[in-house]
C-alpha atoms as a PDB file:
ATOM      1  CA  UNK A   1     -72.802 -63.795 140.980  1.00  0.00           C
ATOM      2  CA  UNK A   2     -75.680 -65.294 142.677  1.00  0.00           C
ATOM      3  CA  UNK A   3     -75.628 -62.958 145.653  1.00  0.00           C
ATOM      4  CA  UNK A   4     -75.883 -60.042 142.967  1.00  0.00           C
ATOM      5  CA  UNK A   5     -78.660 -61.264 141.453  1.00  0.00           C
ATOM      6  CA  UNK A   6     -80.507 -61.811 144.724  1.00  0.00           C
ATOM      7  CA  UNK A   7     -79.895 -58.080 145.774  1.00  0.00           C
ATOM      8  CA  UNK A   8     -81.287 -56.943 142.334  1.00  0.00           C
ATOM      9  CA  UNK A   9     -84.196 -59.283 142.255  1.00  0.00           C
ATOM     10  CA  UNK A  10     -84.952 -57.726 145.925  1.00  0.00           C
ATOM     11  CA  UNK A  11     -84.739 -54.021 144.312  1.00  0.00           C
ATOM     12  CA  UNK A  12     -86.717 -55.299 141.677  1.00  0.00           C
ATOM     13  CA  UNK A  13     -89.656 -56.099 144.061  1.00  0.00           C
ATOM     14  CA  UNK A  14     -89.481 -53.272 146.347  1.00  0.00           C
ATOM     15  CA  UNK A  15     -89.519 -50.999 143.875  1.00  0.00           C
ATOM     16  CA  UNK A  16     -92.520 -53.012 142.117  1.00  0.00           C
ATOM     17  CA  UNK A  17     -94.489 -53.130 145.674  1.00  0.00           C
ATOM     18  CA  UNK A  18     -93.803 -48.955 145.497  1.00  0.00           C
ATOM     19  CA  UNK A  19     -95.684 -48.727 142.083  1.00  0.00           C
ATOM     20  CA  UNK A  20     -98.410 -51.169 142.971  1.00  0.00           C
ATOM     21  CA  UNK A  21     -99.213 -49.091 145.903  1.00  0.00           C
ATOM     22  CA  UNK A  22     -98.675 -45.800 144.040  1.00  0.00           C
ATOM     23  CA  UNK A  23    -101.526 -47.033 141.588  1.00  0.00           C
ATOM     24  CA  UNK A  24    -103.827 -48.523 144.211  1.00  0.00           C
ATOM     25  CA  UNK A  25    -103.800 -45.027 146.355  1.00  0.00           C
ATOM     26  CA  UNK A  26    -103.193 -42.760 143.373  1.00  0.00           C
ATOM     27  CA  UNK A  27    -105.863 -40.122 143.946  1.00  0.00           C
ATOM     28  CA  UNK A  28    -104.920 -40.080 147.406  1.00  0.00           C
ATOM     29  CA  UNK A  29    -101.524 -38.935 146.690  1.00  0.00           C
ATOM     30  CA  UNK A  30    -102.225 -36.751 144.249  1.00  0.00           C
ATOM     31  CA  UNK A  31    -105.152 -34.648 146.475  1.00  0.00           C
ATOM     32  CA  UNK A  32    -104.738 -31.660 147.711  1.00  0.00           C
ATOM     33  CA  UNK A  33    -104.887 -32.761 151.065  1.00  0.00           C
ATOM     34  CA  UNK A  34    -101.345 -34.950 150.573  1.00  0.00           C
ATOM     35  CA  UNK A  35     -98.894 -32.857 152.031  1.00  0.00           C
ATOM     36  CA  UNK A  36     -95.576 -33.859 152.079  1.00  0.00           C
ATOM     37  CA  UNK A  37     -95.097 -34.374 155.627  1.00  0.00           C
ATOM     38  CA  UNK A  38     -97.331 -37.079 154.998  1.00  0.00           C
ATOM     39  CA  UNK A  39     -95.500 -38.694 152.075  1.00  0.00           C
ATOM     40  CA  UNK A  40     -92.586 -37.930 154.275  1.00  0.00           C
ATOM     41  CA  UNK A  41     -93.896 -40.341 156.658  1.00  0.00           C
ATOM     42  CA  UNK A  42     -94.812 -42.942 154.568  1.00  0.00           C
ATOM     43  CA  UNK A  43     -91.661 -42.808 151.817  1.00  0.00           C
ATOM     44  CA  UNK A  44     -89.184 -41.098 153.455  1.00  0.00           C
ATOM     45  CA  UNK A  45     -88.991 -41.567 157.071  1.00  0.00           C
ATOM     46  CA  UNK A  46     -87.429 -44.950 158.264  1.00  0.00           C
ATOM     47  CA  UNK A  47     -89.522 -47.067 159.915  1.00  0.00           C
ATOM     48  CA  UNK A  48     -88.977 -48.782 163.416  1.00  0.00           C
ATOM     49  CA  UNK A  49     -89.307 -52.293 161.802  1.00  0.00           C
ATOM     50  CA  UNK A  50     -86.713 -52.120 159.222  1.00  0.00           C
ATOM     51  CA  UNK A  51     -84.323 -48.782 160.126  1.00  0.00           C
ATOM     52  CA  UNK A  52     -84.964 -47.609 156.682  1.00  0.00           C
ATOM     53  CA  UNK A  53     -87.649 -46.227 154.558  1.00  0.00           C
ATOM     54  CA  UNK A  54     -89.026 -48.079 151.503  1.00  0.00           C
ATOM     55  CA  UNK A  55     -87.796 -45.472 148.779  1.00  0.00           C
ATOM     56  CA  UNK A  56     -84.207 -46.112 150.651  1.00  0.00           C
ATOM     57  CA  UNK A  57     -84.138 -49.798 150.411  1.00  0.00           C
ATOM     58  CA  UNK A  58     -84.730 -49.791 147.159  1.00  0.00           C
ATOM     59  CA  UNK A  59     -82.258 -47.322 146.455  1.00  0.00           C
ATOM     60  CA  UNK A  60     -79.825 -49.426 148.797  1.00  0.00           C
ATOM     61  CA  UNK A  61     -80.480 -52.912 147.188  1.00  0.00           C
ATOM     62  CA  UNK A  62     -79.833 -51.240 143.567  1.00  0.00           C
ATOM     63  CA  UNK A  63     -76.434 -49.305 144.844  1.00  0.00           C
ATOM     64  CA  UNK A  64     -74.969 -52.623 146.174  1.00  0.00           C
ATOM     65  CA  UNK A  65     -75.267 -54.481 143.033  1.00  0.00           C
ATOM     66  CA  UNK A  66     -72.741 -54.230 140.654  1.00  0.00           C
ATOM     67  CA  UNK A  67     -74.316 -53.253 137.250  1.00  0.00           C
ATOM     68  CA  UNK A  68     -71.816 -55.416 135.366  1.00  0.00           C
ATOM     69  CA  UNK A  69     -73.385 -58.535 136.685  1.00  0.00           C
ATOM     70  CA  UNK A  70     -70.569 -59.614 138.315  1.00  0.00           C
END
């Protein structure tokens, strides 16, 4: 299905754009002074633009896809 496809394409890229800027702000995240309320703001917290948080639309676009492909 088409509309499948899109929705995994979409999980595809959000989860890429996650990586990318993992590796572009790697030592930041791993320094000591990373704390996880901070990573809670940035990962886990939804934001006011979308109503959810990056790692959860990724998560969302790859749980409505059906992994058969159809």
């Amino acid at each position: 299905m088409p509309q499948a496809s899109a929705r995994l394409d979409d999980a595809r890229a959000a989860i890429a754009a996650l990586v990318e800027r993992y590796a572009a702000n790697r030592d930041r995240y791993q320094a000591s002074t990373y704390n996880e309320e901070t990573c809670r703001a940035e990962f886990i917290t939804p934001n006011s633009k979308t109503s959810f948080s990056p790692v959860f639309r990724s998560w969302r676009w790859l749980s409505t896809t059906d992994s058969s492909g159809s």
